[in-house]
N, C-alpha and C. Protein backbone atom coordinates (compact mmCIF):
# COMPACT_ATOMS: atom_id res chain seq x y z
N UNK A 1 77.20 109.90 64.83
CA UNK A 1 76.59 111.21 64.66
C UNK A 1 76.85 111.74 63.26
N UNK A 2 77.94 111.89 62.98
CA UNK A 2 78.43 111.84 61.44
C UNK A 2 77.42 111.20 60.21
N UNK A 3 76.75 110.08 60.45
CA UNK A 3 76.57 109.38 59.50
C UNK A 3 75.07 109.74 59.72
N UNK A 4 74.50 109.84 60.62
CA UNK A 4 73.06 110.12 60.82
C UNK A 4 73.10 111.60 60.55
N UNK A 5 73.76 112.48 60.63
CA UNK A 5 74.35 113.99 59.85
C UNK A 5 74.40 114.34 58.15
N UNK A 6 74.98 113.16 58.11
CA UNK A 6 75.02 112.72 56.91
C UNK A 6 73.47 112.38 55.94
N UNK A 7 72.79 111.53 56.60
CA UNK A 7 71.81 110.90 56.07
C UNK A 7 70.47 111.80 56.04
N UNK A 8 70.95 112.82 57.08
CA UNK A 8 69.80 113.72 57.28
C UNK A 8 69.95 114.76 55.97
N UNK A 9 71.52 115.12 55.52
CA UNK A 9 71.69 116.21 54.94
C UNK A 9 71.00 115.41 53.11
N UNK A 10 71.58 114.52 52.52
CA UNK A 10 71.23 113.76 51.51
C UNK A 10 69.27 113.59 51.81
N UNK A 11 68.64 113.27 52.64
CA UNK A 11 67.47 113.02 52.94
C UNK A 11 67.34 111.60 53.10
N UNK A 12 68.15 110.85 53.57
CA UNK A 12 68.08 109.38 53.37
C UNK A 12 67.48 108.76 55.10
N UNK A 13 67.10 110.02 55.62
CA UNK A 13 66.82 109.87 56.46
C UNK A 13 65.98 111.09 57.42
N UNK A 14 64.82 110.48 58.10
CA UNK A 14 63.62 111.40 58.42
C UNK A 14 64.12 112.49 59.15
N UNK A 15 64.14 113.36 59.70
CA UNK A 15 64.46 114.50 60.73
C UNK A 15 63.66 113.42 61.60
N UNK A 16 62.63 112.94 61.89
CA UNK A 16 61.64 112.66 62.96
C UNK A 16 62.73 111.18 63.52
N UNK A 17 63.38 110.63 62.41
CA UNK A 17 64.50 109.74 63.07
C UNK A 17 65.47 110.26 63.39
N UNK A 18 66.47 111.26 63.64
CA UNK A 18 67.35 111.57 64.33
C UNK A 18 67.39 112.14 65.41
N UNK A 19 67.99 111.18 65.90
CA UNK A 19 68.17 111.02 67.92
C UNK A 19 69.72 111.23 68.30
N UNK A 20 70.29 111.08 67.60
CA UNK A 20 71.74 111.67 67.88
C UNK A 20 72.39 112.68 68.69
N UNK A 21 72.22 113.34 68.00
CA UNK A 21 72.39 115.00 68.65
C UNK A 21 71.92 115.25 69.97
N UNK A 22 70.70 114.45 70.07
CA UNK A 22 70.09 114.91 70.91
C UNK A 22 70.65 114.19 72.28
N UNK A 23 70.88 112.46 72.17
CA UNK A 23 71.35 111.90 72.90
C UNK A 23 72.84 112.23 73.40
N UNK A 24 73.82 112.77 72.13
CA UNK A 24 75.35 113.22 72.44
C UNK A 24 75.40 114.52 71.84
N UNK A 25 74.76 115.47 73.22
CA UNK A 25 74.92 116.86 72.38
C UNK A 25 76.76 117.05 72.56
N UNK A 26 77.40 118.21 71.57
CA UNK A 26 78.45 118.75 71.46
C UNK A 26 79.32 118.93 72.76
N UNK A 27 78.51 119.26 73.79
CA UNK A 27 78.79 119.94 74.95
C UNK A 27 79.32 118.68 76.10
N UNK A 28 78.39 117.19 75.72
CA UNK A 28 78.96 116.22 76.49
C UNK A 28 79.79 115.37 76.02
N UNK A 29 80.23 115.68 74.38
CA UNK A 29 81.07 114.84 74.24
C UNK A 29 82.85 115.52 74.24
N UNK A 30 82.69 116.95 74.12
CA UNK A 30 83.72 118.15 74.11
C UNK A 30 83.70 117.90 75.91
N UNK A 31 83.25 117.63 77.05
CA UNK A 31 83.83 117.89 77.92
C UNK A 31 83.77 116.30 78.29
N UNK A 32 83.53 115.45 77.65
CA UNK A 32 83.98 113.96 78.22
C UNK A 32 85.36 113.73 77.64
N UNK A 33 85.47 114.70 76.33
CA UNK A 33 86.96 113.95 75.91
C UNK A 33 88.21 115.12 76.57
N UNK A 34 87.50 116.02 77.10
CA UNK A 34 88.74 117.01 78.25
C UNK A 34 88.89 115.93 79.32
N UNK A 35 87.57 115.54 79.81
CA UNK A 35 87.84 114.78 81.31
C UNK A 35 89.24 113.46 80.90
N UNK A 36 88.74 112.87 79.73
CA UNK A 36 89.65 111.96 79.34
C UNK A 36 91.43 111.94 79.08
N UNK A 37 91.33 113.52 78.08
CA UNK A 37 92.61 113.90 77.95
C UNK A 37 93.57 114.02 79.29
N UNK A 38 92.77 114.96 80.29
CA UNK A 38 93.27 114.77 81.69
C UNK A 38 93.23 113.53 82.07
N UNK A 39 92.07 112.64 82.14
CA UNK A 39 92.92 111.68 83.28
C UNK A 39 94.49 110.56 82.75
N UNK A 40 94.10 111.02 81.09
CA UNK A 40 95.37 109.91 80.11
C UNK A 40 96.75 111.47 80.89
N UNK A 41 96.38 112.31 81.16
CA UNK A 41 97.78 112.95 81.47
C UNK A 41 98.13 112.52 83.01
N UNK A 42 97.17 112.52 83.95
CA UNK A 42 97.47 112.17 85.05
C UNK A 42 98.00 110.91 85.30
N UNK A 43 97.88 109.73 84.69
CA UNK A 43 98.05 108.35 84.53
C UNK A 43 99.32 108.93 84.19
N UNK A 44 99.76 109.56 82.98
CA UNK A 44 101.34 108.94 82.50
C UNK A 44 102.61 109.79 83.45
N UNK A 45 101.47 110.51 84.44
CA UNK A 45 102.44 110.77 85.42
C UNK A 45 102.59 109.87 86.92
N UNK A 46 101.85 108.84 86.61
CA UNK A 46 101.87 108.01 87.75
C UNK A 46 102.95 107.39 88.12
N UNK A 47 103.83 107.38 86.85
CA UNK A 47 104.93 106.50 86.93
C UNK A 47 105.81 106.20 88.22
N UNK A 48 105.44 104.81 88.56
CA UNK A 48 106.39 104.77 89.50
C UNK A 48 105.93 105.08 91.12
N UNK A 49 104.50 105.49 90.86
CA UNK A 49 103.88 105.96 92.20
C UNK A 49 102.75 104.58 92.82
N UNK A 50 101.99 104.91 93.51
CA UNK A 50 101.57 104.02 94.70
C UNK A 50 100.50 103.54 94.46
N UNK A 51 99.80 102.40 94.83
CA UNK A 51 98.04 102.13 94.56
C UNK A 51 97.15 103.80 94.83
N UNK A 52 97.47 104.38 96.12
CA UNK A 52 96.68 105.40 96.19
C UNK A 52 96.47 106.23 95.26
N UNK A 53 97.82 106.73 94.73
CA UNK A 53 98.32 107.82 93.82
C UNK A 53 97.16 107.30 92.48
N UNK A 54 97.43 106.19 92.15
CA UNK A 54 96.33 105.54 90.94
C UNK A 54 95.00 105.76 91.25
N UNK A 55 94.48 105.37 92.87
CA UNK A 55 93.12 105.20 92.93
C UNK A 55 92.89 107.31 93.01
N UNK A 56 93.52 108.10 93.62
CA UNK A 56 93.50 109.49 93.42
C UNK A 56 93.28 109.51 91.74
N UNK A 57 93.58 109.31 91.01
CA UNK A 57 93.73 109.77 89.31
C UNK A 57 91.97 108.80 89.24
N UNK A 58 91.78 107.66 89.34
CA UNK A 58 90.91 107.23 89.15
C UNK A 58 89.32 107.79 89.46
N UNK A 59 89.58 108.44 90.73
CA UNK A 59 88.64 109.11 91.74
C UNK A 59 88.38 110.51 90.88
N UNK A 60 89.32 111.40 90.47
CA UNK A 60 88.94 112.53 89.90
C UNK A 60 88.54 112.61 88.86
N UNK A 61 88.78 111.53 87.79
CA UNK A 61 88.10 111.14 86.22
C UNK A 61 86.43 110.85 87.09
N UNK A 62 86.38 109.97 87.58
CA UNK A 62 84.72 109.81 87.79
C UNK A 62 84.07 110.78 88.17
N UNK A 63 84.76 111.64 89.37
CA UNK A 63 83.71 112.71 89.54
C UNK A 63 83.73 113.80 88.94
N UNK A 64 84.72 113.89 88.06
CA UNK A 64 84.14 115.35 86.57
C UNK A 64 83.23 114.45 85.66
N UNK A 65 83.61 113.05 85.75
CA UNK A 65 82.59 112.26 84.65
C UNK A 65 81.26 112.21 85.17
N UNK A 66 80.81 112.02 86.34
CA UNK A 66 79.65 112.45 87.38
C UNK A 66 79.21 113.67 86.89
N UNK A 67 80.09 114.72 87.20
CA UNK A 67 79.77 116.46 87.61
C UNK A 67 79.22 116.36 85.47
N UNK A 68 80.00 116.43 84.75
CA UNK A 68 79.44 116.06 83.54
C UNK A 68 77.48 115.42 82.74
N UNK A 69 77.70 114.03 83.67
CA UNK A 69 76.54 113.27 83.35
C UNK A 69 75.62 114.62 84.22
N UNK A 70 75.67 115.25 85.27
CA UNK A 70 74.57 115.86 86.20
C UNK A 70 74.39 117.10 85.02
N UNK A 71 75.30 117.44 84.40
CA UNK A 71 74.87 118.68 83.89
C UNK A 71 74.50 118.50 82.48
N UNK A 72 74.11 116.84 82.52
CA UNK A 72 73.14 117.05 80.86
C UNK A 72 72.07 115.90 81.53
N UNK A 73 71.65 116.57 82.88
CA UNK A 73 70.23 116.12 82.96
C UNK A 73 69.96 114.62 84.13
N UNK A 74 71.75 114.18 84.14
CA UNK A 74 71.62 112.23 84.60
C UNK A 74 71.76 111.76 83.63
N UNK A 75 71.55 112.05 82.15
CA UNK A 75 71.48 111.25 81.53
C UNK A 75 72.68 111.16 80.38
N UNK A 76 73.58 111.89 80.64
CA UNK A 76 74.49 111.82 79.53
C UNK A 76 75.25 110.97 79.54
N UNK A 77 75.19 109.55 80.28
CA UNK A 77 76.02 108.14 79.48
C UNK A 77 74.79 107.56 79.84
N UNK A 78 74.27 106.61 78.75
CA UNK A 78 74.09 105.82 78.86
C UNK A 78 74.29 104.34 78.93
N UNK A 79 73.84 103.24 79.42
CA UNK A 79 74.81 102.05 80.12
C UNK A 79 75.61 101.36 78.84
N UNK A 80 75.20 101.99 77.67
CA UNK A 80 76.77 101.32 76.70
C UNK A 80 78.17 102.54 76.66
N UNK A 81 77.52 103.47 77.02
CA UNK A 81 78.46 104.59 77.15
C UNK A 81 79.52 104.09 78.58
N UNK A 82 78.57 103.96 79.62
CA UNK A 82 79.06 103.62 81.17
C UNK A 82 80.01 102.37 81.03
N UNK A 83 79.81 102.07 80.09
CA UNK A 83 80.63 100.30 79.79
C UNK A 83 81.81 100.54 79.14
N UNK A 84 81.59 101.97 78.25
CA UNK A 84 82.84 102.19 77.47
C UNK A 84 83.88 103.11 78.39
N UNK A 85 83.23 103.99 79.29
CA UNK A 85 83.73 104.66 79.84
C UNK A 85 84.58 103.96 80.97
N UNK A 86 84.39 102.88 81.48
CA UNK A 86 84.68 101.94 82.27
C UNK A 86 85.81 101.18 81.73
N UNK A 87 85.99 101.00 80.59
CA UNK A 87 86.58 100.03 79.45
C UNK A 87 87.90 101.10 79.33
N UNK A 88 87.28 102.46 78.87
CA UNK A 88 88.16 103.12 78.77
C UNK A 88 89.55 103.46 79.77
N UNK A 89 88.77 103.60 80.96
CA UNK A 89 89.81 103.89 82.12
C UNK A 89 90.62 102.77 82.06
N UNK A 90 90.31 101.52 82.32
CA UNK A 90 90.94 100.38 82.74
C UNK A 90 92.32 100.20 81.50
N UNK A 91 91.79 100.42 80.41
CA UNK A 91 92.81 100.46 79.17
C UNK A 91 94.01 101.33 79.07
N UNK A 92 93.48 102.39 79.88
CA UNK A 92 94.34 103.60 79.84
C UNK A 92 95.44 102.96 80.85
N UNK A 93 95.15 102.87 82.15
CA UNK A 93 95.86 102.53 82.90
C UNK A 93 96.84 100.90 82.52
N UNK A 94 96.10 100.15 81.93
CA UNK A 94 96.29 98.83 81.50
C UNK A 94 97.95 99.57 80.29
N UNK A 95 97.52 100.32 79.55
CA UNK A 95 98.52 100.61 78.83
C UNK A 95 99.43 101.57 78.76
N UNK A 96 99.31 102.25 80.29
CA UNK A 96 100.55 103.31 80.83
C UNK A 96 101.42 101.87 82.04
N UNK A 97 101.14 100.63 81.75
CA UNK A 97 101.74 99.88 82.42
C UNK A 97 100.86 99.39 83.79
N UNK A 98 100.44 99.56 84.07
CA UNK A 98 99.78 99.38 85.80
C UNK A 98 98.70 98.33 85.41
N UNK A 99 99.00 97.18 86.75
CA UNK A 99 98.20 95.69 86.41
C UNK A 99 96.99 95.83 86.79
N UNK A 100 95.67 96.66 86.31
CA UNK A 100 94.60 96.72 87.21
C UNK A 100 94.17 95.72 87.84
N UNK A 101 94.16 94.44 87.54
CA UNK A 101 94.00 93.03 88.46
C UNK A 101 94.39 93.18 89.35
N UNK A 102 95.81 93.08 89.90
CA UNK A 102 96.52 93.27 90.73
C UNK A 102 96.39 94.23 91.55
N UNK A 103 96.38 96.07 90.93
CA UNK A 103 95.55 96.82 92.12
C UNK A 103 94.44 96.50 92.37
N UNK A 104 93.28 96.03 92.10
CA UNK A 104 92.02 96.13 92.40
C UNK A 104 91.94 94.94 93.11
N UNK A 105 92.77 93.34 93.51
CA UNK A 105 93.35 92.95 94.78
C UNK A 105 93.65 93.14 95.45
N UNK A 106 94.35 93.94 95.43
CA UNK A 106 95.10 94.56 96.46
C UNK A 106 94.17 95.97 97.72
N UNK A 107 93.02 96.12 96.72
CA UNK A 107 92.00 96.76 97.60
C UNK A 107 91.26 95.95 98.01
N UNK A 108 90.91 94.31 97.72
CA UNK A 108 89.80 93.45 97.67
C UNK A 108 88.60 93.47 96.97
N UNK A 109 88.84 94.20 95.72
CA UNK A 109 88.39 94.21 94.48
C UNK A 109 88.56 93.53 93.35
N UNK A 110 87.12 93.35 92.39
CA UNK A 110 87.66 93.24 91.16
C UNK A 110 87.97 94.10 90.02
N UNK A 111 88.31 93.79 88.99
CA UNK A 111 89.40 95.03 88.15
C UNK A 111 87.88 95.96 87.40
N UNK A 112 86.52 95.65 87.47
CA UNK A 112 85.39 96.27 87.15
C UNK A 112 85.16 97.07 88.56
N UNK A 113 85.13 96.87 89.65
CA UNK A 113 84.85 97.98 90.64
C UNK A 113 85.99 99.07 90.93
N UNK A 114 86.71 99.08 90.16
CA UNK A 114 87.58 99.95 90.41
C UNK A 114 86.73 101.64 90.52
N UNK A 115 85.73 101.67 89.97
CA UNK A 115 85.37 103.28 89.77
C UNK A 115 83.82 102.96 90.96
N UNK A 116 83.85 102.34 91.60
CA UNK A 116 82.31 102.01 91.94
C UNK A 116 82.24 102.70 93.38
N UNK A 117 83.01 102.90 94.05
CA UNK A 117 83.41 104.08 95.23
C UNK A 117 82.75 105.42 94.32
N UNK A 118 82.78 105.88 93.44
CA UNK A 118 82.92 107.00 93.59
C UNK A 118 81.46 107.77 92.20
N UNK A 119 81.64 106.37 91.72
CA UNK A 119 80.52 106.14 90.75
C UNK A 119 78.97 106.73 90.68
N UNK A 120 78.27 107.81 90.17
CA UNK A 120 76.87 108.13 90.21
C UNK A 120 76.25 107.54 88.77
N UNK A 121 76.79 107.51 87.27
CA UNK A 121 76.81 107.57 85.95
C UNK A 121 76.55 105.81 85.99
C-alpha cells in the first residue's frame, strides 16, 4: 500500500491503477492486527494449559476474523490473505511452543484444519 501510495503521489502511477486502498481499507487492516495482537496475548497465556484451552484461543481469533471479513462486505481476505492468516496462527502457536501437528492429531486432524470448524473467510 505504501509503495502504490507512493507511486500515486510522484505520478508514476495512474489513479485508474490503484486498487489498494480499496482492497485493504485502514479499517480491515487496524482491526485484523487488534484481532492478532489478542490472539498472540491469549496464546502466551496458554502456557501449560490443555488442547481445549488452545482450540478455545484458536476459535475466538477466527470468529472476530469472520465478524471482521463480514463487515467489509465477505470480502476482506482474500485467498492469499486466508493463507497468510492461516500461516499466521499456526506460527504463533508453533512459536509460543505448542506442536500444532501433534494437537491437530490428537483431534484427528491435520495441522491446516485447525481453524476449519469455525472458518467462514
Amino acid at each position: 500500500m505504501d509503495e502504490e501510495a507512493t507511486e500515486l503521489a510522484v505520478g508514476t502511477r495512474a489513479p485508474s491503477d490503484a486498487f489498494m486502498a480499496e482492497l485493504c481499507p485502514e479499517s480491515l487492516l487496524a482491526a485484523t492486527d487488534e484481532a492478532l495482537r489478542t490472539f498472540e496475548s491469549d496464546v502466551e497465556a496458554l502456557r501449560g494449559q490443555g488442547d481445549e484451552q488452545v482450540f478455545d484461543a484458536i476459535k475466538r481469533v477466527v470468529l472476530v476474523l469472520n465478524e471482521i471479513n463480514e463487515d467489509h462486505d465477505g470480502a476482506g481476505y482474500e485467498t492469499e490473505e486466508r493463507e497468510q492468516l492461516c500461516l499466521y496462527i499456526d506460527q504463533t502457536l508453533t512459536e509460543r511452543g505448542i506442536d500444532v501437528s501433534a494437537l491437530a492429531a490428537r483431534r484427528g486432524i491435520s495441522r491446516t484444519e485447525i481453524t476449519d470448524d469455525w472458518r467462514d473467510w
